[in-house]
N, C-alpha and C. Protein backbone atom coordinates (compact mmCIF):
# COMPACT_ATOMS: atom_id res chain seq x y z
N UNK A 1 121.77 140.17 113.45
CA UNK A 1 121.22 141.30 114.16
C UNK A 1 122.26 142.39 114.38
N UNK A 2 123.72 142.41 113.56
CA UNK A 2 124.57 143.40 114.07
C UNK A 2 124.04 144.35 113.24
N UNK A 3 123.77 144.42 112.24
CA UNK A 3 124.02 145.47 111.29
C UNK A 3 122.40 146.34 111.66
N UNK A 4 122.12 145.81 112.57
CA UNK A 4 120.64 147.15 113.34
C UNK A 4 121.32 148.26 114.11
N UNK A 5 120.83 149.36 114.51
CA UNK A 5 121.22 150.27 115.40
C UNK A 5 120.99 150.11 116.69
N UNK A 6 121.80 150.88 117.37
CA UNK A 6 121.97 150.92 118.97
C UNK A 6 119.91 150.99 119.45
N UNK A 7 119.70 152.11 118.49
CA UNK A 7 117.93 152.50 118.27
C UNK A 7 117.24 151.32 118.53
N UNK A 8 117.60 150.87 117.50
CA UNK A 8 116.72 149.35 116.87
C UNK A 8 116.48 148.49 118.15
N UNK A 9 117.97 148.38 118.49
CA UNK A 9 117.85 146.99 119.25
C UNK A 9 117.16 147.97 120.69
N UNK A 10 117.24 149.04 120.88
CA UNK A 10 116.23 149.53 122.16
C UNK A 10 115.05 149.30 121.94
N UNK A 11 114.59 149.83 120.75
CA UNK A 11 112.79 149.05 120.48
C UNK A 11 113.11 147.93 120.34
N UNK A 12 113.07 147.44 119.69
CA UNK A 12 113.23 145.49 120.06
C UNK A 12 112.92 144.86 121.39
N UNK A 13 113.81 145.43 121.75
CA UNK A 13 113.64 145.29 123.89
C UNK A 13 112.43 145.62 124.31
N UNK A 14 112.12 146.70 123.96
CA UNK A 14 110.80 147.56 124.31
C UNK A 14 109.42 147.15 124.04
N UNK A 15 109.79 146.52 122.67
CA UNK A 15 108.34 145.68 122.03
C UNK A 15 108.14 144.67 122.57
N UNK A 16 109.33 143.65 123.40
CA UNK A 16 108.88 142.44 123.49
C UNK A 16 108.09 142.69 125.02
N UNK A 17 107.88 143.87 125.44
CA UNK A 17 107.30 143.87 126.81
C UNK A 17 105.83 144.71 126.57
N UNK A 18 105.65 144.95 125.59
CA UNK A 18 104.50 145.75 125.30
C UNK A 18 103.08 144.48 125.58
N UNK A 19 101.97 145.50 125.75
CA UNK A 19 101.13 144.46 125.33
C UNK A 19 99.83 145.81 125.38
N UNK A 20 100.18 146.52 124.45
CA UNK A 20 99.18 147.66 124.43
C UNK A 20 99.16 147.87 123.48
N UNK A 21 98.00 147.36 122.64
CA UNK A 21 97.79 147.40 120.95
C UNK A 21 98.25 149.07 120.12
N UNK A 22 97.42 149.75 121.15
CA UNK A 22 97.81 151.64 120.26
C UNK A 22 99.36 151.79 120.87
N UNK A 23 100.11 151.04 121.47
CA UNK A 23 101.21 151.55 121.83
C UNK A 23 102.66 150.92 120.46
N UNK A 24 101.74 149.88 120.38
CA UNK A 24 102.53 148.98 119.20
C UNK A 24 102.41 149.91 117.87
N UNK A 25 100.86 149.90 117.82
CA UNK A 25 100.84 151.03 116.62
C UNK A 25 101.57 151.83 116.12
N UNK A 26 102.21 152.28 117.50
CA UNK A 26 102.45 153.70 117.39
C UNK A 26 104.32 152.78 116.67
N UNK A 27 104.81 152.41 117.26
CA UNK A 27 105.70 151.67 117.06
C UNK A 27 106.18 151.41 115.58
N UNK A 28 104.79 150.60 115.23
CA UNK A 28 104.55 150.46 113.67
C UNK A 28 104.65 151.89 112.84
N UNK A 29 104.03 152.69 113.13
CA UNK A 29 104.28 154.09 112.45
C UNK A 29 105.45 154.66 112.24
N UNK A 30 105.90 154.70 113.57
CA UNK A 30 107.28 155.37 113.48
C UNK A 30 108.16 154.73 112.81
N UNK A 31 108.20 153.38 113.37
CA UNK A 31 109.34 152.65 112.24
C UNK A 31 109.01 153.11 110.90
N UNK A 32 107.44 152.55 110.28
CA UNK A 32 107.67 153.07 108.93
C UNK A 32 108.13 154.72 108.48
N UNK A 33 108.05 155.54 109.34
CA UNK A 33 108.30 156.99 109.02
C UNK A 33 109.79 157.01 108.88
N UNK A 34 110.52 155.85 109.89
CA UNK A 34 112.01 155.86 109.73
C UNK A 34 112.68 154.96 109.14
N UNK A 35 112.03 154.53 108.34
CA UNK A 35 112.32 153.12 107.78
C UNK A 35 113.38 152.17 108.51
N UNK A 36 112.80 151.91 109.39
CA UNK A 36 113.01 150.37 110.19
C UNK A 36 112.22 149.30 109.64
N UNK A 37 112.20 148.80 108.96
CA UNK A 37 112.03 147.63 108.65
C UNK A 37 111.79 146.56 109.82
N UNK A 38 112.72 146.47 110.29
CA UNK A 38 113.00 145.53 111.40
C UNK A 38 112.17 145.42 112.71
N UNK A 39 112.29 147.15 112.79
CA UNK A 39 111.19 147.72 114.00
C UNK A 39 109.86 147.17 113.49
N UNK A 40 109.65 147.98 112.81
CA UNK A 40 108.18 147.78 111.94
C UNK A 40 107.52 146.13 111.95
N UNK A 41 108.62 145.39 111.71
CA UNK A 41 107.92 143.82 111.18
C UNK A 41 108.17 143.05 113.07
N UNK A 42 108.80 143.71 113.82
CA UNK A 42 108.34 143.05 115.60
C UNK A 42 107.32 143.26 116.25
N UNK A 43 107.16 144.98 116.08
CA UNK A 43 106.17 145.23 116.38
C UNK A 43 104.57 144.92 115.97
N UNK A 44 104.48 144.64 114.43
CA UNK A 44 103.37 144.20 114.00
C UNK A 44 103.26 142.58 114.30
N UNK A 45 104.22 141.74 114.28
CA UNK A 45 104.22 140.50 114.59
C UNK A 45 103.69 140.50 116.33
N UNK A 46 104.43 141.34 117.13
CA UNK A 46 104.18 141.60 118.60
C UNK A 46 102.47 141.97 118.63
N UNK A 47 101.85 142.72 117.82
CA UNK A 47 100.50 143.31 117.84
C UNK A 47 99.67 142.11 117.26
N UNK A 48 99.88 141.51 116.63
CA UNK A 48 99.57 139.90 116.35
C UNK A 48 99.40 139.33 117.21
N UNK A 49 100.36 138.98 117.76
CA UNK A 49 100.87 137.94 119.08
C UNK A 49 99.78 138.26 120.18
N UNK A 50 99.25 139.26 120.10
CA UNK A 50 98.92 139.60 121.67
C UNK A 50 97.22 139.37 121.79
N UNK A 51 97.18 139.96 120.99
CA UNK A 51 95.58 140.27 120.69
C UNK A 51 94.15 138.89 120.24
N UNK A 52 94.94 137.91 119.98
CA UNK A 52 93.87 137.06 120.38
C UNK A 52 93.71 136.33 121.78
N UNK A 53 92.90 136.18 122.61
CA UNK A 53 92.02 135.29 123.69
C UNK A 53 92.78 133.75 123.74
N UNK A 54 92.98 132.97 122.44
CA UNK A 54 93.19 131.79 122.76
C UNK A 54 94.73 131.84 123.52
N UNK A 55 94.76 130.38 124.16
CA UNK A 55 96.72 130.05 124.41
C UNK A 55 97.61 130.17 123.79
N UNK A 56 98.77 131.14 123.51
CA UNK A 56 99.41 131.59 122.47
C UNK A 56 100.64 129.79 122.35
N UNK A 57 100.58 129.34 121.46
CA UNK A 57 100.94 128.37 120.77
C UNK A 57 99.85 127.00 120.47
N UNK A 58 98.62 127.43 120.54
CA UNK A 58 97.62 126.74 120.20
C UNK A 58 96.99 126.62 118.86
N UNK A 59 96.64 125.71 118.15
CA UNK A 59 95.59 125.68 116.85
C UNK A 59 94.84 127.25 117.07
N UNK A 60 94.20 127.18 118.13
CA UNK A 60 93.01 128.97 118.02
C UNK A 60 93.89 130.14 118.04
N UNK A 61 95.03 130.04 118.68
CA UNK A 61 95.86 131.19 118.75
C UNK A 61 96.42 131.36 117.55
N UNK A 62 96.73 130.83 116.51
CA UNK A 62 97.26 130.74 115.24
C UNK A 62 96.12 131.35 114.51
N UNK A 63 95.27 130.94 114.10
CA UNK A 63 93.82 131.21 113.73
C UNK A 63 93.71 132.58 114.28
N UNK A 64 93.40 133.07 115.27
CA UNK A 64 92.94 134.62 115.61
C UNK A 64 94.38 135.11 115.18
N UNK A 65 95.89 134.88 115.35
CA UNK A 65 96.50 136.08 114.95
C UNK A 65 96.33 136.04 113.24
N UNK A 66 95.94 134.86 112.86
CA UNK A 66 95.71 135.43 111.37
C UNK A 66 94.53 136.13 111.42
N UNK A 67 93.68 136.09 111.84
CA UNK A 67 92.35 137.19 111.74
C UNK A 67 93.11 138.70 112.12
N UNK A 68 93.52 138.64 113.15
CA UNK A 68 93.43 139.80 113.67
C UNK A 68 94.86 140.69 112.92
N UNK A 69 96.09 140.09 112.19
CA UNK A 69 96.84 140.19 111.11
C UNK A 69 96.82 140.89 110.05
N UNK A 70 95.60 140.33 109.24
CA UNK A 70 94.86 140.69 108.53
C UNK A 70 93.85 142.04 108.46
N UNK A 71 93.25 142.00 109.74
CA UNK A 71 92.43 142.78 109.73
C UNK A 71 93.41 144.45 110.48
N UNK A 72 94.37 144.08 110.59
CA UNK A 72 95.55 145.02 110.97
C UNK A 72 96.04 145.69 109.84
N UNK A 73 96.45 144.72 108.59
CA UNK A 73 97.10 145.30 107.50
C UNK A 73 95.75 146.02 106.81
N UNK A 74 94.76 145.38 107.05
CA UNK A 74 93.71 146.01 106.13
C UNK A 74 93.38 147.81 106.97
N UNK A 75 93.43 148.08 108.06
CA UNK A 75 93.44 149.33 108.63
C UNK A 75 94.03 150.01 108.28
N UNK A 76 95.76 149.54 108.68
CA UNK A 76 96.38 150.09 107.63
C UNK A 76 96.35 150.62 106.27
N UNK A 77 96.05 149.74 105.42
CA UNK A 77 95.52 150.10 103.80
C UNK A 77 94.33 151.29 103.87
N UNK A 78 93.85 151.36 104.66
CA UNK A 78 92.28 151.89 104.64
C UNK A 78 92.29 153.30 105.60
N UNK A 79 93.07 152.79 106.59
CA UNK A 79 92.86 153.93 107.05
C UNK A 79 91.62 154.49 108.49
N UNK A 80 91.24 153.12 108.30
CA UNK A 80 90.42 152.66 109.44
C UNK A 80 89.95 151.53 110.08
N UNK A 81 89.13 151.25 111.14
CA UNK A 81 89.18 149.92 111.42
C UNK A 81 88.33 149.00 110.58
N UNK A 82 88.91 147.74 110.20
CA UNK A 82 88.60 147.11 109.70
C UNK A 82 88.44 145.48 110.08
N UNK A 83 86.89 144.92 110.17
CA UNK A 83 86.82 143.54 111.00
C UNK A 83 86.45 142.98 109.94
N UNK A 84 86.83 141.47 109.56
CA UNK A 84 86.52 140.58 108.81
C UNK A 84 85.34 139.60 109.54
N UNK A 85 84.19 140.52 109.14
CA UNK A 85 83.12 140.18 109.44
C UNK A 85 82.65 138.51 109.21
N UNK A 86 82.12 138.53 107.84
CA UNK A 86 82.36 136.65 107.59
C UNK A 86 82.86 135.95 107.89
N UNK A 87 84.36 136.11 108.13
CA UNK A 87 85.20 135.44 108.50
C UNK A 87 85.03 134.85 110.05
N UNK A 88 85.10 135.96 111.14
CA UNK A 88 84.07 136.29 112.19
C UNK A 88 83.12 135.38 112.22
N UNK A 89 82.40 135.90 111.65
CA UNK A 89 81.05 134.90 112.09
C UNK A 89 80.84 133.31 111.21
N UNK A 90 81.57 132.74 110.20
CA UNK A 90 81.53 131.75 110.10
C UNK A 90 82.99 131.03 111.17
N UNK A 91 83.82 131.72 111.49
CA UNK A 91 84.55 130.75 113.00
C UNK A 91 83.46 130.60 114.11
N UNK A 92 82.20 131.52 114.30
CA UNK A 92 81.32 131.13 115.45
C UNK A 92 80.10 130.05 115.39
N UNK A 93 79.94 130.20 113.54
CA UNK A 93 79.19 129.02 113.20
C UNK A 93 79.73 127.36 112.98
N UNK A 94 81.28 127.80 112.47
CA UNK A 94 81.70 126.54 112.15
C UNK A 94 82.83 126.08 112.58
N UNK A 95 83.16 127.27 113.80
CA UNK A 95 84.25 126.38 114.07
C UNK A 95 85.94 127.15 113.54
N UNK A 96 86.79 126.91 114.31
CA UNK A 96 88.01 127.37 113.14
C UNK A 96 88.63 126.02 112.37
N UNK A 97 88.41 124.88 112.97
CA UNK A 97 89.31 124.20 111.70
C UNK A 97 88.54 124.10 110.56
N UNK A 98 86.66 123.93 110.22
CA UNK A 98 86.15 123.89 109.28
C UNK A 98 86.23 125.19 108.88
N UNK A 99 86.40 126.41 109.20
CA UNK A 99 86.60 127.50 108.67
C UNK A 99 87.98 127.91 107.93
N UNK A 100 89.05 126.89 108.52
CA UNK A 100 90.37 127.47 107.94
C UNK A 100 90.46 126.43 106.57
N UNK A 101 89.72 125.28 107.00
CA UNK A 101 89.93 124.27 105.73
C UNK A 101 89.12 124.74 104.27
N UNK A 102 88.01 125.54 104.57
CA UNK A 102 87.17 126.07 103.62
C UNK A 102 87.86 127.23 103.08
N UNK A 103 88.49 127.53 103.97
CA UNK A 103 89.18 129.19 103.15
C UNK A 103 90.21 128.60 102.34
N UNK A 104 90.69 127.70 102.60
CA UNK A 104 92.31 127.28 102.25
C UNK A 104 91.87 126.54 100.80
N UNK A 105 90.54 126.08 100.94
CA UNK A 105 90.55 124.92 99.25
C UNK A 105 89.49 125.83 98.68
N UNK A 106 89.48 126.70 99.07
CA UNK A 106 88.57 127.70 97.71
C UNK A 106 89.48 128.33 96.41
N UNK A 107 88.62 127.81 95.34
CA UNK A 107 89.38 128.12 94.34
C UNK A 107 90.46 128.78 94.09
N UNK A 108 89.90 130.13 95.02
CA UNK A 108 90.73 131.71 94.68
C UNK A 108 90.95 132.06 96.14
N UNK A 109 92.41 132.75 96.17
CA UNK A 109 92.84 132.87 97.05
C UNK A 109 91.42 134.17 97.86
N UNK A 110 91.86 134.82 99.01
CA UNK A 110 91.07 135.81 99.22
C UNK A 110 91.93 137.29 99.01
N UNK A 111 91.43 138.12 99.65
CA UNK A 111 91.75 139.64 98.84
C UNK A 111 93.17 139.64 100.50
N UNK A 112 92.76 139.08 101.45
CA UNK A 112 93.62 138.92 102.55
C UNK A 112 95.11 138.13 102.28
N UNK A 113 94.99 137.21 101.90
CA UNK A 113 95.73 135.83 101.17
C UNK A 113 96.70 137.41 100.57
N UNK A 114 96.13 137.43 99.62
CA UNK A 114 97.06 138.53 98.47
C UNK A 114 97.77 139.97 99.20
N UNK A 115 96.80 140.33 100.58
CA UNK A 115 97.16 141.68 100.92
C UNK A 115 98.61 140.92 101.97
N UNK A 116 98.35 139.80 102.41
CA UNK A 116 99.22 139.13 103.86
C UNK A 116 101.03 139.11 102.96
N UNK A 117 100.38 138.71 102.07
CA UNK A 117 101.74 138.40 100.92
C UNK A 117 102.09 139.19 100.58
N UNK A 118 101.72 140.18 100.02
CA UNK A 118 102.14 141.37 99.75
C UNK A 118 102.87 142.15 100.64
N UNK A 119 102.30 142.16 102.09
CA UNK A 119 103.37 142.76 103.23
C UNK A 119 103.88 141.93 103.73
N UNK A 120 104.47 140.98 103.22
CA UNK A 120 105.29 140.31 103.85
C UNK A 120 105.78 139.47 104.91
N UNK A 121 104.01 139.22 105.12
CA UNK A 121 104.03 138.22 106.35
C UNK A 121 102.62 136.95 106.01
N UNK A 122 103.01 136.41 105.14
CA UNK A 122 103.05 135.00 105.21
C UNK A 122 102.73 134.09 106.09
N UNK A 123 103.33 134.22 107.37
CA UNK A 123 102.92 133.71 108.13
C UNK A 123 102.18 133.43 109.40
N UNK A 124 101.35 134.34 108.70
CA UNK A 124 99.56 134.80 109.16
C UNK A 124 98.88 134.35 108.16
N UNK A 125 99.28 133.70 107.60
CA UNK A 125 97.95 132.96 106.29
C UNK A 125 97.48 131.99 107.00
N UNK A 126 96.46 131.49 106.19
CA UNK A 126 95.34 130.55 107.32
C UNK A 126 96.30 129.10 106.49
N UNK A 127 96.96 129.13 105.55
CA UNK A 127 97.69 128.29 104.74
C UNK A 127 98.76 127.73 105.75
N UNK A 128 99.92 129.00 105.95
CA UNK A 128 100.39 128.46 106.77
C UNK A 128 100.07 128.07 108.23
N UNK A 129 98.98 128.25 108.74
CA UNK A 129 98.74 127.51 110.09
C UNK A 129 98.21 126.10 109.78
N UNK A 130 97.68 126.15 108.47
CA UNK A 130 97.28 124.54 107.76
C UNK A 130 98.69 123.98 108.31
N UNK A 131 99.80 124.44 107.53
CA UNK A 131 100.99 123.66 107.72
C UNK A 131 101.66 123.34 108.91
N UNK A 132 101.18 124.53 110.11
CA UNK A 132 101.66 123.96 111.49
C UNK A 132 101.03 123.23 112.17
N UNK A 133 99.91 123.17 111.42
CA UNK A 133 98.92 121.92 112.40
C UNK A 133 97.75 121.05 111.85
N UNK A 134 99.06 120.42 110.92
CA UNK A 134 99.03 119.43 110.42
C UNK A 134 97.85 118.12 110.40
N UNK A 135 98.26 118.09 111.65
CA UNK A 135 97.31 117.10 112.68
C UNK A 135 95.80 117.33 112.28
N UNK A 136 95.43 118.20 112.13
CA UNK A 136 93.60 118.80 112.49
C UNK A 136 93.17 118.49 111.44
N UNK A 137 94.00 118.71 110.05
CA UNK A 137 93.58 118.62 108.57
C UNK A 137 94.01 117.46 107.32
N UNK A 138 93.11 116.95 106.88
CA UNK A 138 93.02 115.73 106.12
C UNK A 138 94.39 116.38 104.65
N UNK A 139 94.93 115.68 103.96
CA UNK A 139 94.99 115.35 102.95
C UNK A 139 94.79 116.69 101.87
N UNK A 140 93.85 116.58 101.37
CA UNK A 140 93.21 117.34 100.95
C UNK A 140 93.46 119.30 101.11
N UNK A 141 92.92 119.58 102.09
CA UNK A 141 93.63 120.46 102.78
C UNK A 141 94.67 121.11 102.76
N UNK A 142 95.56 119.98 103.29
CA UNK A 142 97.10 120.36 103.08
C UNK A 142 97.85 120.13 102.07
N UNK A 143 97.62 119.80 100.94
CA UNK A 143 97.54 119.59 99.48
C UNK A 143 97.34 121.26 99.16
N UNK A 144 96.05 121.41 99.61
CA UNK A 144 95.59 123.06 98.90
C UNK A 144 96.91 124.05 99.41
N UNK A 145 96.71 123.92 100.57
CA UNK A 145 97.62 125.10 101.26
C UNK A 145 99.00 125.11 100.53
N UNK A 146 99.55 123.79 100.79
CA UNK A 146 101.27 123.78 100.27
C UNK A 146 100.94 124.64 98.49
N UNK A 147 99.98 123.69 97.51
CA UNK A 147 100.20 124.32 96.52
C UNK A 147 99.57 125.79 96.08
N UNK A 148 98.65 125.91 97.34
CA UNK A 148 98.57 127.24 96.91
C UNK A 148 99.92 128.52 97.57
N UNK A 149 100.73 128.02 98.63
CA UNK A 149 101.67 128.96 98.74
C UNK A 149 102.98 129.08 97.76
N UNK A 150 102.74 127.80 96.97
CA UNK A 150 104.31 128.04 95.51
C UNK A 150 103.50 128.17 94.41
N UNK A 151 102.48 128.89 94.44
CA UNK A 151 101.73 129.12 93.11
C UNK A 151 101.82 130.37 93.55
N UNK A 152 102.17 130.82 94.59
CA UNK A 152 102.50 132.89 94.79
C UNK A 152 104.21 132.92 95.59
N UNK A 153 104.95 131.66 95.24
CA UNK A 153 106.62 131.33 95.42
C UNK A 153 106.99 131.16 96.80
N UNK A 154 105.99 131.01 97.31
CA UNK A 154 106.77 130.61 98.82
C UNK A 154 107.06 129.17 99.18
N UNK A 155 107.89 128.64 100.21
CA UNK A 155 108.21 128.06 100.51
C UNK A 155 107.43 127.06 101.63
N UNK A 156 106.66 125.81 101.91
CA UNK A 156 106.42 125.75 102.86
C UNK A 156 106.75 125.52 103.82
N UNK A 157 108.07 125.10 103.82
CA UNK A 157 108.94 124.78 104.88
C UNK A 157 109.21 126.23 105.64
N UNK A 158 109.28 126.81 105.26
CA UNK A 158 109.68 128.45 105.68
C UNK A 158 108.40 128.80 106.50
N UNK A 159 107.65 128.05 106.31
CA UNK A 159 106.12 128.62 107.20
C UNK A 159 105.68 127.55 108.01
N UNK A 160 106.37 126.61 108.26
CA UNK A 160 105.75 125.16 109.35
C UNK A 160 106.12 125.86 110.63
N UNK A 161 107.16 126.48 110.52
CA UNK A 161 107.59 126.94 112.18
C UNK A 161 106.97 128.08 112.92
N UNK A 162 106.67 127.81 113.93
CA UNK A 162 105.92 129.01 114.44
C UNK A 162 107.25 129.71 114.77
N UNK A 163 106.47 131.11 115.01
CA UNK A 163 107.39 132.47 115.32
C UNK A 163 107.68 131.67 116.85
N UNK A 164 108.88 132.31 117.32
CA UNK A 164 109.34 132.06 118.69
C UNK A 164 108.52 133.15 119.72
N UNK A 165 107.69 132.71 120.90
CA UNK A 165 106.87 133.42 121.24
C UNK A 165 108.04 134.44 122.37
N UNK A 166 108.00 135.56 122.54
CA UNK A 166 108.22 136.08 123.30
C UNK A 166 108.44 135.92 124.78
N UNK A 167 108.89 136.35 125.98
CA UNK A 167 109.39 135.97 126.96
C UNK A 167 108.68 136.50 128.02
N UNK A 168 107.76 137.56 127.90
CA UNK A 168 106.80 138.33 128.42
C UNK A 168 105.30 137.79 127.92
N UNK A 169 104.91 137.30 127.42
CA UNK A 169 103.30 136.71 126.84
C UNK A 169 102.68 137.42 127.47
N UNK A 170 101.47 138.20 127.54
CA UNK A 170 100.57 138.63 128.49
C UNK A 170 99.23 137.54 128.12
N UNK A 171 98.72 137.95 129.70
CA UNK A 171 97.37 136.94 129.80
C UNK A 171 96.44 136.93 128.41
N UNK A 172 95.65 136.15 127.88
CA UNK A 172 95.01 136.43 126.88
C UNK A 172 93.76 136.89 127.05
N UNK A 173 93.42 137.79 126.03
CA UNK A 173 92.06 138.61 126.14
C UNK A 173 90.99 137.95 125.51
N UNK A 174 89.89 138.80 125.73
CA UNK A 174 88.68 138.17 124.99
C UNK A 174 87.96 138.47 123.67
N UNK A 175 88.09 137.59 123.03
CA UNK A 175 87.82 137.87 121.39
C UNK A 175 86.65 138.98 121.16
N UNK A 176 87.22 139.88 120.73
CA UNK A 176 85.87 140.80 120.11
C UNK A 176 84.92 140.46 119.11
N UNK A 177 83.87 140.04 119.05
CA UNK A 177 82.96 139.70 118.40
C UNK A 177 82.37 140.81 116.92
């Protein structure tokens, strides 16, 4: 962490107390306008972190920040808001572990899978929460996930660990439907 700026490490500080989604945004922007890197990838991890309802180090809390991850980078790309509707509504029909196990052994990755990888966060795939919680999913499953993350070169060991949660957590909100 030396080679960041005096800057850097002030947002850093700043993000880990946020818990105001357009304030993070804004965060996210600027870094990319100034190329912070660093800024850029706390704050979007921080805008992750916050925004799902479940207990942040739980099976559901893993699960919504990959929804809500996803549906972050995809705004981004687009340019507007964007909800992963299906996705959405088969976690209300089926559940998130039958929902993460079905996404994870389908043939083909999804258009999310490819966009998550592409920016560089990995570990918002529904793959890697296969791998942190282990426990919920058969065999099978976790078979798919591991080989589908070194069939696009990642590592799975690099994705069993959860992010270190912050020191500020705010209360959790309620899932937008």
């Amino acid at each position: 962490m030396s080679d960041i700026s005096k800057a850097e490490r002030d947002a850093l500080g700043r993000i880990d107390a946020l818990d105001d989604p357009d304030k993070l945004r804004n965060y996210i922007g600027n870094a990319r306008r100034q190329g912070s890197a660093v800024v850029e990838r706390a704050a979007f991890a921080r805008l992750c972190r916050i925004q799902p309802a479940a207990q942040p180090g739980t099976f559901e809390h893993d699960v919504w920040q990959s929804v809500h991850a996803t549906e972050e980078l995809l705004r981004q790309d687009r340019g507007k808001t964007v909800r992963l509707t299906r996705t959405r509504q088969k976690l209300r029909k089926d559940g998130a572990a039958k929902t993460v196990a079905d996404l994870t052994i389908k043939p083909t990755p999804s258009e999310g899978f490819h966009l998550l990888v592409d920016m560089g966060h990995p570990e918002f795939l529904f793959e890697a929460v296969v791998l942190r919680h282990q426990d919920i999913f058969d065999s099978k499953v976790r078979d798919a996930a591991e080989m589908r993350l070194i069939e696009v070169g990642l590592e799975a060991e690099d994705l069993t660990r959860p992010a270190p949660a912050p020191p500020n957590e705010p209360e959790p909100k309620e899932e937008p439907t």
